[in-house]
PDB file of N, CA and C in Angstrom:
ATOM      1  N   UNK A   1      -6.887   9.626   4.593  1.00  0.00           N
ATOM      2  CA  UNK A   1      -6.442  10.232   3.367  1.00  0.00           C
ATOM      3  C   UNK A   1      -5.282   9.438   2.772  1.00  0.00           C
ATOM      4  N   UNK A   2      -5.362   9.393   1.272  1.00  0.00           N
ATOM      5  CA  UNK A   2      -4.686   8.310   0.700  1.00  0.00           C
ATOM      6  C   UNK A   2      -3.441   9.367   0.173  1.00  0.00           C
ATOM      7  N   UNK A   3      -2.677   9.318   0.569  1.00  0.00           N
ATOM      8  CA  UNK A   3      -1.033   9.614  -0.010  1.00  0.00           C
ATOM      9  C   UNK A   3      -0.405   9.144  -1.109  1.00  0.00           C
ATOM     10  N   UNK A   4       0.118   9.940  -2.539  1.00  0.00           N
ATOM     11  CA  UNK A   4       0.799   9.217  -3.746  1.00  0.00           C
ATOM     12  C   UNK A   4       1.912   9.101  -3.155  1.00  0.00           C
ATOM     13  N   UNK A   5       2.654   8.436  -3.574  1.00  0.00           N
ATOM     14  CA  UNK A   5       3.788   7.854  -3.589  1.00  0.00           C
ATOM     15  C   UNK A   5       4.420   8.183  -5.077  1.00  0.00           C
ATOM     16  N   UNK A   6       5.641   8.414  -5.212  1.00  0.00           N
ATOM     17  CA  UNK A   6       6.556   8.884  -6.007  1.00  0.00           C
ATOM     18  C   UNK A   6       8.234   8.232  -5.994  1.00  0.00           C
ATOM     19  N   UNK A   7       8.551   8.296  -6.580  1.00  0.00           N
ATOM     20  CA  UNK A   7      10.157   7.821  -6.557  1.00  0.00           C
ATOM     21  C   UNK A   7      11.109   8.239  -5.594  1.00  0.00           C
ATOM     22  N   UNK A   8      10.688   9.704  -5.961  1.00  0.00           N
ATOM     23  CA  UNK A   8      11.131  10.472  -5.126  1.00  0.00           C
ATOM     24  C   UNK A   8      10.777  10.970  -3.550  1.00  0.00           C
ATOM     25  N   UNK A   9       9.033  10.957  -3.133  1.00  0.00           N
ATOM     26  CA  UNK A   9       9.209  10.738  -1.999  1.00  0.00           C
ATOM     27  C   UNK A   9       8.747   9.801  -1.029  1.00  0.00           C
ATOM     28  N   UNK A  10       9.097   8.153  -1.199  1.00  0.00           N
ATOM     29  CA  UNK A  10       8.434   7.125  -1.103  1.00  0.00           C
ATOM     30  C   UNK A  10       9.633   6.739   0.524  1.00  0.00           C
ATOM     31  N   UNK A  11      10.892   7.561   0.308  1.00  0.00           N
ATOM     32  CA  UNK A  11      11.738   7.194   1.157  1.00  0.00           C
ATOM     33  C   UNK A  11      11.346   8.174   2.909  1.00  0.00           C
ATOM     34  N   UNK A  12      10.740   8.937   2.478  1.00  0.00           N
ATOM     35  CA  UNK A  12       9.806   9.956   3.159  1.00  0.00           C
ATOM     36  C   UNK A  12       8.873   9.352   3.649  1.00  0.00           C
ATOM     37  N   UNK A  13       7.622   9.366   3.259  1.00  0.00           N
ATOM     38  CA  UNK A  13       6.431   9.155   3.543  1.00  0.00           C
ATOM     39  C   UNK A  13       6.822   7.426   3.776  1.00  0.00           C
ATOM     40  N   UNK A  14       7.180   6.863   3.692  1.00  0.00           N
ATOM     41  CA  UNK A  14       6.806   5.435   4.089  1.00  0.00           C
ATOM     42  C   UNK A  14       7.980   4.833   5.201  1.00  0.00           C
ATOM     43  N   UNK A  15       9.272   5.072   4.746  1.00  0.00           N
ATOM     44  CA  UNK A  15      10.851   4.077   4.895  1.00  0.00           C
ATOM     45  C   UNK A  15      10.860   4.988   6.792  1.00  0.00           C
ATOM     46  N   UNK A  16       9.987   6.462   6.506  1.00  0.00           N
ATOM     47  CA  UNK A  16      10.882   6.996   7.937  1.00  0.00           C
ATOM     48  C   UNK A  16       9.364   7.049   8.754  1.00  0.00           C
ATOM     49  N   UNK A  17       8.618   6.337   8.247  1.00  0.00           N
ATOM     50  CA  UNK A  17       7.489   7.203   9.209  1.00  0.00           C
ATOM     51  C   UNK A  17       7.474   6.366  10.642  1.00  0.00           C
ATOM     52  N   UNK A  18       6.908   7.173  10.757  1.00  0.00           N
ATOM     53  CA  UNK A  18       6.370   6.923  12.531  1.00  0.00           C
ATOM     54  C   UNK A  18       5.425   5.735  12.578  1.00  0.00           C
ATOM     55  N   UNK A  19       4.160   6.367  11.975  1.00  0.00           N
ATOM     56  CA  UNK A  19       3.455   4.898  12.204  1.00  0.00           C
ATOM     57  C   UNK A  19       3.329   3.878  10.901  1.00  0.00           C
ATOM     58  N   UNK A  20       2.626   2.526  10.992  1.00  0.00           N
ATOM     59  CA  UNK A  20       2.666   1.386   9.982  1.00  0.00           C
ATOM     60  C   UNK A  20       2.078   2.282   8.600  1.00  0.00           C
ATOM     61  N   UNK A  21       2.537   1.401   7.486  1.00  0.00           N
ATOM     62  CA  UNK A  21       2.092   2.000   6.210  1.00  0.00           C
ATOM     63  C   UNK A  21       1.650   0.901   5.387  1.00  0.00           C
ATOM     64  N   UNK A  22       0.446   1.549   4.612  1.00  0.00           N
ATOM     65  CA  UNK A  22       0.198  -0.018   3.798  1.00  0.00           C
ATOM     66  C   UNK A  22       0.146   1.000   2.908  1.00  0.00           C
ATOM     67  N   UNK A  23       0.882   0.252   1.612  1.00  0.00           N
ATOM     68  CA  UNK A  23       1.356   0.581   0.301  1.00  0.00           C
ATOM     69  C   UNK A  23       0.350  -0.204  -0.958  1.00  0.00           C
ATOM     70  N   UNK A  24      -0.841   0.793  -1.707  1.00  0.00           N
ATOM     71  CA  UNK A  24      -0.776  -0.143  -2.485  1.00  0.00           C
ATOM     72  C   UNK A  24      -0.467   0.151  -3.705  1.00  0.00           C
ATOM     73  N   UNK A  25       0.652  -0.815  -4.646  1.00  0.00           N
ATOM     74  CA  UNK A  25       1.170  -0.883  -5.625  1.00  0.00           C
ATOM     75  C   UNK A  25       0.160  -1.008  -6.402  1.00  0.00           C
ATOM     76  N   UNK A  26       0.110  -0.535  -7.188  1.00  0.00           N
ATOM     77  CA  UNK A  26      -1.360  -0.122  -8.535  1.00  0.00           C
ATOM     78  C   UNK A  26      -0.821   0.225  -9.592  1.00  0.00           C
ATOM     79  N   UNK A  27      -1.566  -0.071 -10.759  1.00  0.00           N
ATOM     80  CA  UNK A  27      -1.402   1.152 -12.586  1.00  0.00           C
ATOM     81  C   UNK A  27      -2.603   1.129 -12.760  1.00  0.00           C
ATOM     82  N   UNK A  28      -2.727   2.453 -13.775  1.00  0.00           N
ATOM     83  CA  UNK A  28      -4.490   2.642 -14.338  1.00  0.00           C
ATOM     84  C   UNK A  28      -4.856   1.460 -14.945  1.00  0.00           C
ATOM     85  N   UNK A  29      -4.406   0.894 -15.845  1.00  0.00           N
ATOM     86  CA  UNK A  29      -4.471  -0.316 -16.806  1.00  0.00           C
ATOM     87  C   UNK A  29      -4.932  -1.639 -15.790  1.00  0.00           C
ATOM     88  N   UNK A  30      -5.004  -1.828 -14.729  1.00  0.00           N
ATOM     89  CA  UNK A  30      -5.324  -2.826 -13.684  1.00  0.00           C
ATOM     90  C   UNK A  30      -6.256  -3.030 -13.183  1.00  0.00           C
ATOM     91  N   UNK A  31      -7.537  -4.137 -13.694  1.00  0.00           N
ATOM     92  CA  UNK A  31      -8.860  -3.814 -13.727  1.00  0.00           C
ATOM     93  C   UNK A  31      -8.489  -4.202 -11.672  1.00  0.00           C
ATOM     94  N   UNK A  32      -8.216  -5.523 -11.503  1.00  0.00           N
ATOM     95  CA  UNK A  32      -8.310  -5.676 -10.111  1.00  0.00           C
ATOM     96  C   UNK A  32      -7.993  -4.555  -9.023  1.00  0.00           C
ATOM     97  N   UNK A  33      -6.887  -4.020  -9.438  1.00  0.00           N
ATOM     98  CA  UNK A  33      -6.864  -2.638  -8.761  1.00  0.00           C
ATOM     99  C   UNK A  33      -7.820  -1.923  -8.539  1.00  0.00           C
ATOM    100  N   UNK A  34      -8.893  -1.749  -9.204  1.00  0.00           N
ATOM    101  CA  UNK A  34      -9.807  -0.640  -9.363  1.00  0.00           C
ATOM    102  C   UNK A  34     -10.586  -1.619  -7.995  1.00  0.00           C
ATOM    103  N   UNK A  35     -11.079  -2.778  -8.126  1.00  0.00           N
ATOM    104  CA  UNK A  35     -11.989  -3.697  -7.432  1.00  0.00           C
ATOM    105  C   UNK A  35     -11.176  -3.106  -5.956  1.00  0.00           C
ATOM    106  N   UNK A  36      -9.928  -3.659  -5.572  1.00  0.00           N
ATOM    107  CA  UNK A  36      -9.551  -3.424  -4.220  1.00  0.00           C
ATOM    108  C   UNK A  36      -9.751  -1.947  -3.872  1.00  0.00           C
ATOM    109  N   UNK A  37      -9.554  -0.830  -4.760  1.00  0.00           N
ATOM    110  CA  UNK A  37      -9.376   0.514  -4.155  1.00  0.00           C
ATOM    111  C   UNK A  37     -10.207   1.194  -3.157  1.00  0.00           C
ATOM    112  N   UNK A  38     -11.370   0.827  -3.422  1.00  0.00           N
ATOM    113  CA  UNK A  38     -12.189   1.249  -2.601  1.00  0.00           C
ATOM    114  C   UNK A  38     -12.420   0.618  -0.592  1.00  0.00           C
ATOM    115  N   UNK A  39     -11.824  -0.180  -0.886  1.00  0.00           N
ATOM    116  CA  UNK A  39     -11.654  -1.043   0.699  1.00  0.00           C
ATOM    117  C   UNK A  39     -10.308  -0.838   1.125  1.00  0.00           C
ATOM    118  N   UNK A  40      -8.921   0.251   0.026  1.00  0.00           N
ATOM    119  CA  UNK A  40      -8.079   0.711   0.818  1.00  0.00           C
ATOM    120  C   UNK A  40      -8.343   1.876   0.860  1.00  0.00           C
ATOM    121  N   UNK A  41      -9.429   3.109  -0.153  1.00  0.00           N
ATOM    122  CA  UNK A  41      -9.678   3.907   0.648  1.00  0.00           C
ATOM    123  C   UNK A  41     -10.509   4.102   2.176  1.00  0.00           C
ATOM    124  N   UNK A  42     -11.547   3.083   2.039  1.00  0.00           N
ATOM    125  CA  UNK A  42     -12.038   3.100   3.342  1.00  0.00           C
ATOM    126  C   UNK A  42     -11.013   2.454   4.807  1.00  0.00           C
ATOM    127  N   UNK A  43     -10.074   2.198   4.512  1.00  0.00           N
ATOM    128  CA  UNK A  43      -9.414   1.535   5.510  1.00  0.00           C
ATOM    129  C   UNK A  43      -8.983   3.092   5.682  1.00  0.00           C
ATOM    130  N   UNK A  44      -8.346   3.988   4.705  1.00  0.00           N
ATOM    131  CA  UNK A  44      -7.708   5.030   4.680  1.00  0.00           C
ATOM    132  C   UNK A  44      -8.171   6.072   6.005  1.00  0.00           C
ATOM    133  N   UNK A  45      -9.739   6.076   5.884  1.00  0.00           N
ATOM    134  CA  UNK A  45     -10.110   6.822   6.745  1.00  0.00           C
ATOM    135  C   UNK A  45     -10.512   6.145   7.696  1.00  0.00           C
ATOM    136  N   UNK A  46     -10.900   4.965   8.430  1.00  0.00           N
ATOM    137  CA  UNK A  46     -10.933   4.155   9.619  1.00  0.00           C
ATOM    138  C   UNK A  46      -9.615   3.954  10.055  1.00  0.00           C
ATOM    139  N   UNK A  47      -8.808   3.776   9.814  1.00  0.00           N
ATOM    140  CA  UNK A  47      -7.329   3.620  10.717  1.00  0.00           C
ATOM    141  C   UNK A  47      -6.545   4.793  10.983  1.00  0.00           C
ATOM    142  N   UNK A  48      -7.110   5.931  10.210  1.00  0.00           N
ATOM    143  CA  UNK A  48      -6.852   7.628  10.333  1.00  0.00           C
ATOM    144  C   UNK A  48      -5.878   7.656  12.133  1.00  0.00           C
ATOM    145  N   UNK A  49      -4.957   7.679  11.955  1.00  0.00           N
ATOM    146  CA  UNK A  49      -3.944   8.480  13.136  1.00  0.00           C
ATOM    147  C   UNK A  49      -2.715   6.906  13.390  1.00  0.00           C
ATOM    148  N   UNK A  50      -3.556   6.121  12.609  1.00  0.00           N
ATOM    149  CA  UNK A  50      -2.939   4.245  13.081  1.00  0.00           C
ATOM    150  C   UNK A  50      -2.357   4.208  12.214  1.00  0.00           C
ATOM    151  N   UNK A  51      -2.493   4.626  10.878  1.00  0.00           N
ATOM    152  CA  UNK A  51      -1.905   3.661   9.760  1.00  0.00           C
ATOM    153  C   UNK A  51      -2.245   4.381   8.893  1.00  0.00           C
ATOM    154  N   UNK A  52      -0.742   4.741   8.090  1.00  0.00           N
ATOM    155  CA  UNK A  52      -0.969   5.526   7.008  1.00  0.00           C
ATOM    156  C   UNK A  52      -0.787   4.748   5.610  1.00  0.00           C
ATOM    157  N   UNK A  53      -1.916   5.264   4.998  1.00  0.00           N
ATOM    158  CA  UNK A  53      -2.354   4.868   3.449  1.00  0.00           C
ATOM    159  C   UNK A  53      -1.602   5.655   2.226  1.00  0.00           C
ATOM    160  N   UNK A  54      -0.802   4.714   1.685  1.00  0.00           N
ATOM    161  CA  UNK A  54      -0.211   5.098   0.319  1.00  0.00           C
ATOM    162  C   UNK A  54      -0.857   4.429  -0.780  1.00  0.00           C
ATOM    163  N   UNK A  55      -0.839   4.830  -1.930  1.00  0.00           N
ATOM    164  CA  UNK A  55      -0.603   4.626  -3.191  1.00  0.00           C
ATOM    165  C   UNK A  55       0.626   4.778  -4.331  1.00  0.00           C
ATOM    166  N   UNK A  56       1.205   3.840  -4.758  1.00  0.00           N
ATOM    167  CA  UNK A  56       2.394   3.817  -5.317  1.00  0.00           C
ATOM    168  C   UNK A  56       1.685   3.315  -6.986  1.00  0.00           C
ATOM    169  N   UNK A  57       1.608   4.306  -8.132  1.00  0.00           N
ATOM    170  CA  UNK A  57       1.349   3.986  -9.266  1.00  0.00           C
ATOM    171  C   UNK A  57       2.690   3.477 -10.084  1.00  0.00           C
ATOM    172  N   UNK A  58       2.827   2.045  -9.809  1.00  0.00           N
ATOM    173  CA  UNK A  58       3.803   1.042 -10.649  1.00  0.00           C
ATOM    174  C   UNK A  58       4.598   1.899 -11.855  1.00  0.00           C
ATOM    175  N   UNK A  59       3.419   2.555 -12.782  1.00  0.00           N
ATOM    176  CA  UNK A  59       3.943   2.741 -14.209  1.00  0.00           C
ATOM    177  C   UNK A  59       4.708   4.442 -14.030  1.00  0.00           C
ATOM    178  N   UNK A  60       4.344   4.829 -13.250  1.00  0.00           N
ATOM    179  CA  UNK A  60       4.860   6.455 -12.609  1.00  0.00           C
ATOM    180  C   UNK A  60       6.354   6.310 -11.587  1.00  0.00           C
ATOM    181  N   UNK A  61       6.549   5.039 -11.112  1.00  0.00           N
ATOM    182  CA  UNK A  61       7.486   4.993  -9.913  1.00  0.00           C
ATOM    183  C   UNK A  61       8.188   3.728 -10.075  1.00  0.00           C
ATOM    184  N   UNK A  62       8.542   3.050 -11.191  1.00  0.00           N
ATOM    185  CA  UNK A  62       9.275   1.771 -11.753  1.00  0.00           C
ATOM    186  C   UNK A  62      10.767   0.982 -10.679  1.00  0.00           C
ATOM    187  N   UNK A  63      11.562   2.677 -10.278  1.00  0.00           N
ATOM    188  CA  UNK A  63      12.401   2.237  -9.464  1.00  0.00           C
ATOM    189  C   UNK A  63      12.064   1.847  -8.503  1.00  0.00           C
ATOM    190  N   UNK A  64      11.094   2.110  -7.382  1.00  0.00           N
ATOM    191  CA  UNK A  64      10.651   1.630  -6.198  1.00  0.00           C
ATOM    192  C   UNK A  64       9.783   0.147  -6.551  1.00  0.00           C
ATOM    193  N   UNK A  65       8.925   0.141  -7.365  1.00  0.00           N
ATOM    194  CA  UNK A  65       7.951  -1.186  -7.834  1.00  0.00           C
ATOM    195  C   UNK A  65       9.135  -2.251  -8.023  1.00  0.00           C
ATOM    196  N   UNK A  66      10.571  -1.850  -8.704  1.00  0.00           N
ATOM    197  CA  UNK A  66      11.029  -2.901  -9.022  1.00  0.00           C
ATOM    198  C   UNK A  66      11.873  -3.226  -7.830  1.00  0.00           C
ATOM    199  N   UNK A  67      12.630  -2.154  -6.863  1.00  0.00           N
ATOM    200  CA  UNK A  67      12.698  -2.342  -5.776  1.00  0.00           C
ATOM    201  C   UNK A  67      12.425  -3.136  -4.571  1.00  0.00           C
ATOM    202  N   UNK A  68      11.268  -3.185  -4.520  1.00  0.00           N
ATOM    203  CA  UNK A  68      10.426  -4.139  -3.550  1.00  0.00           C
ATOM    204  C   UNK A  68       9.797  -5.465  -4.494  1.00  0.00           C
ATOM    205  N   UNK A  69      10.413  -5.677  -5.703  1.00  0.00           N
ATOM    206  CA  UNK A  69       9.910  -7.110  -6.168  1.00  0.00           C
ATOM    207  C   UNK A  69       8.561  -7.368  -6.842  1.00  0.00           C
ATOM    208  N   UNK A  70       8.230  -6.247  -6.724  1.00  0.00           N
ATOM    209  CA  UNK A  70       6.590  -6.113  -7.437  1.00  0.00           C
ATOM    210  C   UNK A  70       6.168  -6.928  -8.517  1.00  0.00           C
ATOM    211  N   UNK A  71       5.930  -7.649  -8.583  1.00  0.00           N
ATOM    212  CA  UNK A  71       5.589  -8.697  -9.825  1.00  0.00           C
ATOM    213  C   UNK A  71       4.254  -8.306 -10.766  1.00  0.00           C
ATOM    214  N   UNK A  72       3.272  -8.327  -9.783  1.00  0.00           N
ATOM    215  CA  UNK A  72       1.663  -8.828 -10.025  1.00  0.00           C
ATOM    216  C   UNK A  72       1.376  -7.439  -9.079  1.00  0.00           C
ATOM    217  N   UNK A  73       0.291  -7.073  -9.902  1.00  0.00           N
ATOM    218  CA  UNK A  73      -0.376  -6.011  -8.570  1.00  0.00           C
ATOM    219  C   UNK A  73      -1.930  -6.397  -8.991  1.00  0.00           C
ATOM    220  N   UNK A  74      -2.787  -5.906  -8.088  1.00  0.00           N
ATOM    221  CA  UNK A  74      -2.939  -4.739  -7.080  1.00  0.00           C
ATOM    222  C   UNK A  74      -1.306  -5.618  -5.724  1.00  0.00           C
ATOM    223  N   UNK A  75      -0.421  -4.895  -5.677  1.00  0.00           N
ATOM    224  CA  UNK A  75       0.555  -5.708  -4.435  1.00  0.00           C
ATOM    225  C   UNK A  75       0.074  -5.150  -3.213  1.00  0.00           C
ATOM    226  N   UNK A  76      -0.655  -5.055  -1.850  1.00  0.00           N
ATOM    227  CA  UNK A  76      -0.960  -4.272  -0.906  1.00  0.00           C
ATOM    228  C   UNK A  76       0.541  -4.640  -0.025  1.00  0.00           C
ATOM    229  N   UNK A  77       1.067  -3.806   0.256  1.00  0.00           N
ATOM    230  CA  UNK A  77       2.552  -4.282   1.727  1.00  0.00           C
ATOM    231  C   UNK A  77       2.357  -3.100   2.789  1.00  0.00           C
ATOM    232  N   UNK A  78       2.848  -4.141   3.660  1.00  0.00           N
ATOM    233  CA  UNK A  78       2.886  -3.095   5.068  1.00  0.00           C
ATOM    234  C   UNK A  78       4.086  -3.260   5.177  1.00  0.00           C
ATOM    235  N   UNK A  79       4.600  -1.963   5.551  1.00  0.00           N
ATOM    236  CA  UNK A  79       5.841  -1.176   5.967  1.00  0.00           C
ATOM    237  C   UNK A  79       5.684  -0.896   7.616  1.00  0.00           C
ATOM    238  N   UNK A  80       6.522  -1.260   8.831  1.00  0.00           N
ATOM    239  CA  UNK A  80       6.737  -0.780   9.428  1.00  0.00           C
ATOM    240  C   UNK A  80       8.118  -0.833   9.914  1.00  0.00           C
ATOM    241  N   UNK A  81       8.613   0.798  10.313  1.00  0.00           N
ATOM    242  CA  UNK A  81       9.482   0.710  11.015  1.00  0.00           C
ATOM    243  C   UNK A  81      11.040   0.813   9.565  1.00  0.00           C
ATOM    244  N   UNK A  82      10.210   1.750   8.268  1.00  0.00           N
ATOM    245  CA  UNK A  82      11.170   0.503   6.750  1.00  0.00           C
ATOM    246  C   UNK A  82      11.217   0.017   6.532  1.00  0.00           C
ATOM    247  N   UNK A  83      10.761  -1.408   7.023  1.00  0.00           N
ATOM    248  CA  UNK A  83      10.584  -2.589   6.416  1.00  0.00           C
ATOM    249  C   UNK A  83       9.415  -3.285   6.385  1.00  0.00           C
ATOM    250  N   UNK A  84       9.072  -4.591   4.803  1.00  0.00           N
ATOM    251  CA  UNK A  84       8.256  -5.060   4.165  1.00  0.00           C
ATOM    252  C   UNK A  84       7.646  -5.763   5.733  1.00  0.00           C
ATOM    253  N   UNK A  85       6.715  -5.738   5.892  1.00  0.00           N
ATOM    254  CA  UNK A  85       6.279  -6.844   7.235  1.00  0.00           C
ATOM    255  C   UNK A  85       5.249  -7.766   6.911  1.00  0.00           C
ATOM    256  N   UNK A  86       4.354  -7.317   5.648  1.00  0.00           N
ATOM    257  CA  UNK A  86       3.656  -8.674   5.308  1.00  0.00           C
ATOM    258  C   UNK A  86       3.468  -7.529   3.802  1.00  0.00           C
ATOM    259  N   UNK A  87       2.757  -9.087   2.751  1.00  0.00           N
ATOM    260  CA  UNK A  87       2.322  -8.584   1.620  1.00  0.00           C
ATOM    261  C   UNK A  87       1.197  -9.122   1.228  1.00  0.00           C
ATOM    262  N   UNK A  88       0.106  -8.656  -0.160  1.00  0.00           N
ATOM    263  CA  UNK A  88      -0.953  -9.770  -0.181  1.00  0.00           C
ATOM    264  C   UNK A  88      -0.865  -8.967  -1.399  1.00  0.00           C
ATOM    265  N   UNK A  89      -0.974 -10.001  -2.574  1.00  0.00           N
ATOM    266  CA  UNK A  89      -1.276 -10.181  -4.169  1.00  0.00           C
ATOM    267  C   UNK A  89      -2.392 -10.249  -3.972  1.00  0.00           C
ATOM    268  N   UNK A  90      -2.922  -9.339  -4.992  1.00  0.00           N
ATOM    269  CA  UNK A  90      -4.521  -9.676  -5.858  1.00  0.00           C
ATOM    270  C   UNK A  90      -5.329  -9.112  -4.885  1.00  0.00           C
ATOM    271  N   UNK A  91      -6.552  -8.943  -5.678  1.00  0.00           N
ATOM    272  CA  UNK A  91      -7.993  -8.417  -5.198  1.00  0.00           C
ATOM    273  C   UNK A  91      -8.353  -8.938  -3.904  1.00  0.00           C
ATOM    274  N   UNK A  92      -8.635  -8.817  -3.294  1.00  0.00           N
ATOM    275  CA  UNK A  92      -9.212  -9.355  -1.520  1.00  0.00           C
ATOM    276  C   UNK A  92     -10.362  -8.945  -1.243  1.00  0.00           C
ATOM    277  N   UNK A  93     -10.976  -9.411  -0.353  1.00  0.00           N
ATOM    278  CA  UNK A  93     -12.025  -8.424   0.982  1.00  0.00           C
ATOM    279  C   UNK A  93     -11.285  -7.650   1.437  1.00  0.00           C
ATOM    280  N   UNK A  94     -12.452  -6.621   1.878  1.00  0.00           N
ATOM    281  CA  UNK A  94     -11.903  -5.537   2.751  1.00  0.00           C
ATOM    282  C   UNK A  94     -11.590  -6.468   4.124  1.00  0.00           C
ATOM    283  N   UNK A  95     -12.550  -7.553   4.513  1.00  0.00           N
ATOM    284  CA  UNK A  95     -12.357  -7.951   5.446  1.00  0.00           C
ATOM    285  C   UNK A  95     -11.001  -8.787   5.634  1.00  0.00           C
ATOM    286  N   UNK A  96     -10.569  -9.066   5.049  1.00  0.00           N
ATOM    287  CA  UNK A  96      -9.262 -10.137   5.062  1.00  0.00           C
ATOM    288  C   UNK A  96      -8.002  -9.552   5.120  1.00  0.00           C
ATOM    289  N   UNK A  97      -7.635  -7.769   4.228  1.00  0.00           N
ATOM    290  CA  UNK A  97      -7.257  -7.203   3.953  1.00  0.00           C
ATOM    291  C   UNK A  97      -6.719  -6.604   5.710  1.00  0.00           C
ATOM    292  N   UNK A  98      -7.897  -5.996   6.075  1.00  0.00           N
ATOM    293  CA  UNK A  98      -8.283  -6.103   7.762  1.00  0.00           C
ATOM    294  C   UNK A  98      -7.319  -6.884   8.372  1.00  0.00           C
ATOM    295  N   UNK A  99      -7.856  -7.627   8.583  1.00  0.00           N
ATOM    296  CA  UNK A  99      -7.168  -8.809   9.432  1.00  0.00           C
ATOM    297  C   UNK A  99      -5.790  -8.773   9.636  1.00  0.00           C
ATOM    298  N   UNK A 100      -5.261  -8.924   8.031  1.00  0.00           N
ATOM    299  CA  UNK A 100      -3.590  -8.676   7.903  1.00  0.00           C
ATOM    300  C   UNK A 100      -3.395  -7.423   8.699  1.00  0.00           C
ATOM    301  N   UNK A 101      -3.702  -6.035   8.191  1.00  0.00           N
ATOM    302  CA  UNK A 101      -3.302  -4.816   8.886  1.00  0.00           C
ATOM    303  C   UNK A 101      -3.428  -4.747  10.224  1.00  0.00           C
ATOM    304  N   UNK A 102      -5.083  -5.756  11.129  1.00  0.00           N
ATOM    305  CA  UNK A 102      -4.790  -5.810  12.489  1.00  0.00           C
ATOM    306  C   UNK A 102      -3.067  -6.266  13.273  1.00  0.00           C
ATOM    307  N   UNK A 103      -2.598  -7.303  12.602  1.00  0.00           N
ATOM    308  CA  UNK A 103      -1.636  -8.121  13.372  1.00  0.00           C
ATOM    309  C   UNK A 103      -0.588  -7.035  13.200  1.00  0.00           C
ATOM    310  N   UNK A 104      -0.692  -5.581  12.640  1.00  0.00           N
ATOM    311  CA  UNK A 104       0.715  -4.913  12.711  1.00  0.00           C
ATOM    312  C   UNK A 104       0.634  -3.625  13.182  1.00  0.00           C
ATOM    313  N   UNK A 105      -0.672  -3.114  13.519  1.00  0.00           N
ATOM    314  CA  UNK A 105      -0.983  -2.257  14.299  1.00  0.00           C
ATOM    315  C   UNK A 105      -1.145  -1.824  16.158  1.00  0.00           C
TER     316      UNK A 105
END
């Protein structure tokens, strides 16, 4: 299950959690976004108890997007522990996408 993310509780759900978090930075207006979403919802429910799935909508949550440096999205980042531990710009495979999230799980 995919989690919004908000300004307000992004310091919550991501900065304190327990387990790894992959964040993906998105706006409606973002055709590539739309392309990746579906291979972070399915990650959403295959890594279910491993790794929790956010969504952070850029144009809804500006202080956090600009926060973490957000340039270009779709931005996918893993968070563990509060901090950025890897990032990946732009549309991907699910499979590649994978890969990254293996090395932090």
């Amino acid at each position: 299950m995919e989690i919004k993310l908000t300004d307000v509780n992004f310091k919550e759900e991501v900065l304190d959690s327990e387990l790894p978090c992959l964040v993906d930075f998105w706006a409606e207006w973002c055709g590539p976004c739309y392309i990746v979403a579906p291979a972070v919802e399915q990650i959403s429910k295959e890594y279910e108890g491993k790794l929790k799935v956010c969504k952070l909508n850029v144009d809804e949550a500006p202080k956090t997007a600009s926060s973490y440096g957000i340039m270009s999205i779709p931005t996918l980042a893993i968070f563990k522990k509060g901090k950025v531990v890897d990032k990946i710009i732009g549309a991907i495979p699910k499979s590649e996408l994978e890969a990254t999230i293996k090395k932090h799980i």
